[in-house]
C-alpha atoms as a PDB file:
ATOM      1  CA  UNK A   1     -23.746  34.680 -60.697  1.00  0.00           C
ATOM      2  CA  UNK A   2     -22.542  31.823 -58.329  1.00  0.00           C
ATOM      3  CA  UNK A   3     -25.082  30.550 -55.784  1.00  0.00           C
ATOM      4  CA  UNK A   4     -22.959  31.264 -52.876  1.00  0.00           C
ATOM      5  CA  UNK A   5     -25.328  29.225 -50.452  1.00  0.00           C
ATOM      6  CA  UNK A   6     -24.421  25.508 -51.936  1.00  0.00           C
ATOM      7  CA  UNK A   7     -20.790  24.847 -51.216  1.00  0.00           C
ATOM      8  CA  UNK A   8     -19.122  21.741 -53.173  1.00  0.00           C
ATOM      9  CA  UNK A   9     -17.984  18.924 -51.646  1.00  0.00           C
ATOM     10  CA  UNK A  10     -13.549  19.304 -51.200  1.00  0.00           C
ATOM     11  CA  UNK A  11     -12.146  15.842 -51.399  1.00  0.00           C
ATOM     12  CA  UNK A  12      -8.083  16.103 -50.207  1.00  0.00           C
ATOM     13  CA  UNK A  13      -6.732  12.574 -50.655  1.00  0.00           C
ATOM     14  CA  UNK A  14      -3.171  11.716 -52.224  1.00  0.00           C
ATOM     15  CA  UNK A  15      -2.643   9.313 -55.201  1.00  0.00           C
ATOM     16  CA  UNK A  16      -1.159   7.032 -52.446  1.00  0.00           C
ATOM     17  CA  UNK A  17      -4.212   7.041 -50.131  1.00  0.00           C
ATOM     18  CA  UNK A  18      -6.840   6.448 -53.579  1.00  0.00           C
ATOM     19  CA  UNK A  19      -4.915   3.591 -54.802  1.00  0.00           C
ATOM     20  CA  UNK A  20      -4.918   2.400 -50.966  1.00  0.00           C
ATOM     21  CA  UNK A  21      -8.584   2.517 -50.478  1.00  0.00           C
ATOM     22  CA  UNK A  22      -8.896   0.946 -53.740  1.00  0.00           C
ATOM     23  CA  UNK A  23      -6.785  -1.863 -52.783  1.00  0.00           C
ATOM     24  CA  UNK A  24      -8.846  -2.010 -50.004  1.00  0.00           C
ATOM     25  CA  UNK A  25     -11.818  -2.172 -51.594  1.00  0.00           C
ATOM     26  CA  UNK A  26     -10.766  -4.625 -54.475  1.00  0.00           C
ATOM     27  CA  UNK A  27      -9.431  -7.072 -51.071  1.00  0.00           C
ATOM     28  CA  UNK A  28     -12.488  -6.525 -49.364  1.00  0.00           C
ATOM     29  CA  UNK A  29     -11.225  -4.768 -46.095  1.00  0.00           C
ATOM     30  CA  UNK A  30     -13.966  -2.885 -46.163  1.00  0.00           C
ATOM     31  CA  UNK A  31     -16.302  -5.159 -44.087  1.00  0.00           C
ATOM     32  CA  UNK A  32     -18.970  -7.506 -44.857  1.00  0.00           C
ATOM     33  CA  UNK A  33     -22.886  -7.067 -45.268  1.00  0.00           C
ATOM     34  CA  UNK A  34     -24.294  -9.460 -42.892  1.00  0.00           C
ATOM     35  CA  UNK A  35     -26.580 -11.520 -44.216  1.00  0.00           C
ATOM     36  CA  UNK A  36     -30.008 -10.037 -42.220  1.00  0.00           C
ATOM     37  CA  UNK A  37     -28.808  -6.250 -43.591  1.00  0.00           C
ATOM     38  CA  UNK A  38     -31.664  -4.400 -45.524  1.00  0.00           C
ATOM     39  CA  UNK A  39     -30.887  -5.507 -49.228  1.00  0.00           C
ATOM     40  CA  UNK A  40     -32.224  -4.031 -52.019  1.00  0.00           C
ATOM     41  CA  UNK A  41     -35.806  -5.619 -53.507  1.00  0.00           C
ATOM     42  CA  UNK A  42     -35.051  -8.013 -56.197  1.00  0.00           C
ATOM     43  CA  UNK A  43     -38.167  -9.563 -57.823  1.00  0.00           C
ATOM     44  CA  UNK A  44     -37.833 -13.279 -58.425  1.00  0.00           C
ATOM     45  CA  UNK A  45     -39.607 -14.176 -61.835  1.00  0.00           C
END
């Protein structure tokens, strides 16, 4: 039996609009992280 309570995520996009936000992405016109974000910890040996 299904658990009717969790509902899946429904992504709608076209083929166009992936390969646009992949271009996008792969251009980097989706912002910068400025350079006092929160990073992630990386230990320096």
């Amino acid at each position: 039996m299904r658990n009717s309570s969790f509902v899946e995520p429904c992504v709608m996009n076209t083929k166009a609009e992936v390969v646009q936000a992949l271009e996008d992405f792969n251009y980097g016109r989706f912002g910068q992280i400025p350079d006092d974000a929160l990073q992630p910890f990386h230990h320096r040996h």
